[in-house]
Protein backbone atom coordinates (compact mmCIF):
# COMPACT_ATOMS: atom_id res chain seq x y z
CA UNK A 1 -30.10 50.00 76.59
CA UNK A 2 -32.42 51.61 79.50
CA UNK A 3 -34.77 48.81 80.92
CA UNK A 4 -37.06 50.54 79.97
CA UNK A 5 -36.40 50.73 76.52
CA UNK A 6 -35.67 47.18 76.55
CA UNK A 7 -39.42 46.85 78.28
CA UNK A 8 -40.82 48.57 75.25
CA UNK A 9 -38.87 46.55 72.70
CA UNK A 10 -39.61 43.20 74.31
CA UNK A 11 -43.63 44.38 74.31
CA UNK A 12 -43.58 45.64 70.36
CA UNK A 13 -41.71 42.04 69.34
CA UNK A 14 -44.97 40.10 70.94
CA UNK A 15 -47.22 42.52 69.37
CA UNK A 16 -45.89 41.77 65.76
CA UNK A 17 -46.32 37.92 66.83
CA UNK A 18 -50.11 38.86 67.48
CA UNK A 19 -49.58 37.95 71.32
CA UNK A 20 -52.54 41.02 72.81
CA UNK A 21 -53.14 42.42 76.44
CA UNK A 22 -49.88 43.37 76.51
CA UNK A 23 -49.01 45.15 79.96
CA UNK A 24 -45.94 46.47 81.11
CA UNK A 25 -45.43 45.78 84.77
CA UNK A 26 -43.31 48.83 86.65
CA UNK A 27 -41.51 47.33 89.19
CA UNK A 28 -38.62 49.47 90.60
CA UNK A 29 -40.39 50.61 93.54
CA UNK A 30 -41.52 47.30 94.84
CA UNK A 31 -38.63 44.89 94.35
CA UNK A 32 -34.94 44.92 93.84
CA UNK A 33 -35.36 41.51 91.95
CA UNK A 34 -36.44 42.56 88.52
CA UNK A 35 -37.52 46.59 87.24
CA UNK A 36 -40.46 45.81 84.90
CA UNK A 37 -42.30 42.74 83.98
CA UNK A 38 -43.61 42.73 80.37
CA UNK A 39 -46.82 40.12 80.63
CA UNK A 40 -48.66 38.92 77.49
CA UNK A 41 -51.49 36.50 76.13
CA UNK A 42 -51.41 34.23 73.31
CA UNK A 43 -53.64 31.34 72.25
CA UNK A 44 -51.63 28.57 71.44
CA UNK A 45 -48.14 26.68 72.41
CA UNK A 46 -47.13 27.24 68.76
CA UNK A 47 -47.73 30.90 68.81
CA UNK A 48 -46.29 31.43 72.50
CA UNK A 49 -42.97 29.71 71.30
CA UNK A 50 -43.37 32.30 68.32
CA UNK A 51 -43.72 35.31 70.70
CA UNK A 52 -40.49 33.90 72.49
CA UNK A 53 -38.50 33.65 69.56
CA UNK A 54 -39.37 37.16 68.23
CA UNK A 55 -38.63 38.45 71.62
CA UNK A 56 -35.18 36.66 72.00
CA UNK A 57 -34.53 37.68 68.03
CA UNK A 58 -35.26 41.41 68.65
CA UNK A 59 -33.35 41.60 71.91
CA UNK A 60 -30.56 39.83 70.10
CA UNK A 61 -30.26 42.18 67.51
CA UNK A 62 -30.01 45.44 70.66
CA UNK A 63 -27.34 43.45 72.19
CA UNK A 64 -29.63 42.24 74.66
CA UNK A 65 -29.79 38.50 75.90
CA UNK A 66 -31.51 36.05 78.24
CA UNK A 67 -30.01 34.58 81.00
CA UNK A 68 -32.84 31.87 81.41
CA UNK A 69 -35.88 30.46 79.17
CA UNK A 70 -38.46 28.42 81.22
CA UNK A 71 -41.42 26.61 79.90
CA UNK A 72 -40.50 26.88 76.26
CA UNK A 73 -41.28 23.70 75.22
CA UNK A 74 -44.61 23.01 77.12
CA UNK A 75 -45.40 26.56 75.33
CA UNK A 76 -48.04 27.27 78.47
CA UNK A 77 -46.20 30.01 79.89
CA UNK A 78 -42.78 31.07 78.40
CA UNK A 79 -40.28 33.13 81.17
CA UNK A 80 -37.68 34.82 79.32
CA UNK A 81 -35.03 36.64 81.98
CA UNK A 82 -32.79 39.61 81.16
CA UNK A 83 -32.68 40.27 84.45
CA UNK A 84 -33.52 44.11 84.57
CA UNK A 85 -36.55 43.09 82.38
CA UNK A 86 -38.65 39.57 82.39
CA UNK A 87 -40.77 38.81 79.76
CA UNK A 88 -43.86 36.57 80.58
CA UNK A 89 -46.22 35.20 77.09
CA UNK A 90 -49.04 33.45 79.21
CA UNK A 91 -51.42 31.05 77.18
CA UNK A 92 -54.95 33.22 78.37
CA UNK A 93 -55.96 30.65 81.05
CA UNK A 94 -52.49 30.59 82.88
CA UNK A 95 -52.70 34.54 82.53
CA UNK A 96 -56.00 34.37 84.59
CA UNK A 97 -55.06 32.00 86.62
CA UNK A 98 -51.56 32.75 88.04
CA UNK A 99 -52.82 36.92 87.67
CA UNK A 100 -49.54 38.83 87.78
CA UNK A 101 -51.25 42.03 87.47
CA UNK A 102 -53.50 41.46 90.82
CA UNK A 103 -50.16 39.79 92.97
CA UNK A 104 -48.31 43.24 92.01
CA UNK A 105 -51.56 45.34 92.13
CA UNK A 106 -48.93 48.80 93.39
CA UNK A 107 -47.30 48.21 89.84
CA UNK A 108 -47.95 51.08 87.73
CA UNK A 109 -48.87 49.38 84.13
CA UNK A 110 -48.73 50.87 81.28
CA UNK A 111 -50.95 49.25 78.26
CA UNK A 112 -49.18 48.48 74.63
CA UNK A 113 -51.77 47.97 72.32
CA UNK A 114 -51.52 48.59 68.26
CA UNK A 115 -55.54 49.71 68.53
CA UNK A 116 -56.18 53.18 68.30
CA UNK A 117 -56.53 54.64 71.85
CA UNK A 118 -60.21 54.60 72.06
CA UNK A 119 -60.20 56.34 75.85
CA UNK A 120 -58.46 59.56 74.32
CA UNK A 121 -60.79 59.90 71.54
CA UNK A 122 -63.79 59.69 74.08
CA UNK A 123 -62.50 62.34 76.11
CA UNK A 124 -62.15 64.70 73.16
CA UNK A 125 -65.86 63.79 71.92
CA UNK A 126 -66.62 64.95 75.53
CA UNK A 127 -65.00 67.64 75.88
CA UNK A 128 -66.44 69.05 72.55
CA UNK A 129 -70.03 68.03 73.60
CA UNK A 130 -69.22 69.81 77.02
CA UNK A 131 -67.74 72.87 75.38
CA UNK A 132 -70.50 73.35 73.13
CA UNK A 133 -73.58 73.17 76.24
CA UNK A 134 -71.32 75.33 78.50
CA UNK A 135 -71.29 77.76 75.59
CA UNK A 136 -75.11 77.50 75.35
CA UNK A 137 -75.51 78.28 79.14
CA UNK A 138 -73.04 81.26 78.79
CA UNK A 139 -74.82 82.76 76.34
CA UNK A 140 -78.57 81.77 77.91
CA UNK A 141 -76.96 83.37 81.36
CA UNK A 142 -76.35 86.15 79.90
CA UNK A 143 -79.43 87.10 78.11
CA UNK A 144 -81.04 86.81 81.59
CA UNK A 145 -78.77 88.73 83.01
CA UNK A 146 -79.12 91.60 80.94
């Protein structure tokens, strides 16, 4: 399995555990330690431990396992390594506070979300709304024209 398919696989098992801002770290071109970090929120130990165990469960069943667990039983932040890929389920305040996102700001993220993408369906309302003005000129701009 690609790390990057393992990325993906690791980020849908926390989303069926309801862990949410789910971000997928891209890594390769800033470190040799690790290609992506997958980095998610939860909102309690139980549910972090949860998130861990779906992740280890899923990876399991691809073939794929951890060489290291951290922080599993304090359930505040839960490190699973697989060394191409390291999963990170943050309680929200450790999230904020230790901010992976902002130490590797050059990461390119991607977003894994089970929401509708909200930003695409904007863009199409605009571009509609746009279409149907620039039509509007056309046509005005031409009846001066003439």
């Amino acid at each position: 399995m690609t790390s990057k398919n393992l990325a993906k696989l690791i980020a849908n098992a926390a989303l069926s555990k309801k862990a949410y801002d789910i971000t997928i770290l891209d890594l390769r071109k800033l470190t040799t330690m690790t290609d992506y970090f997958v980095v998610c929120s939860v909102d309690s130990d139980t549910q972090a431990r949860a998130v861990a165990d779906e992740i280890k469960n899923e990876s399991l069943e691809k073939g794929e396992t951890s060489i290291r667990k951290e922080g599993y039983s304090e359930g505040r932040w839960v490190l699973l390594d697989y060394i191409d890929v390291v999963a990170h389920v943050f309680h929200k305040e450790m999230r904020e506070f230790y901010n992976l996102e902002k130490l590797w700001g050059d990461a390119k993220m991607e977003y894994v979300s089970d929401e509708p993408d909200l930003k695409e369906k904007t863009v199409r309302t605009r571009t509609k709304a746009m279409s149907s003005k620039e039509v509007k000129k056309k046509t005005t701009r031409k009846k001066t024209a003439k």
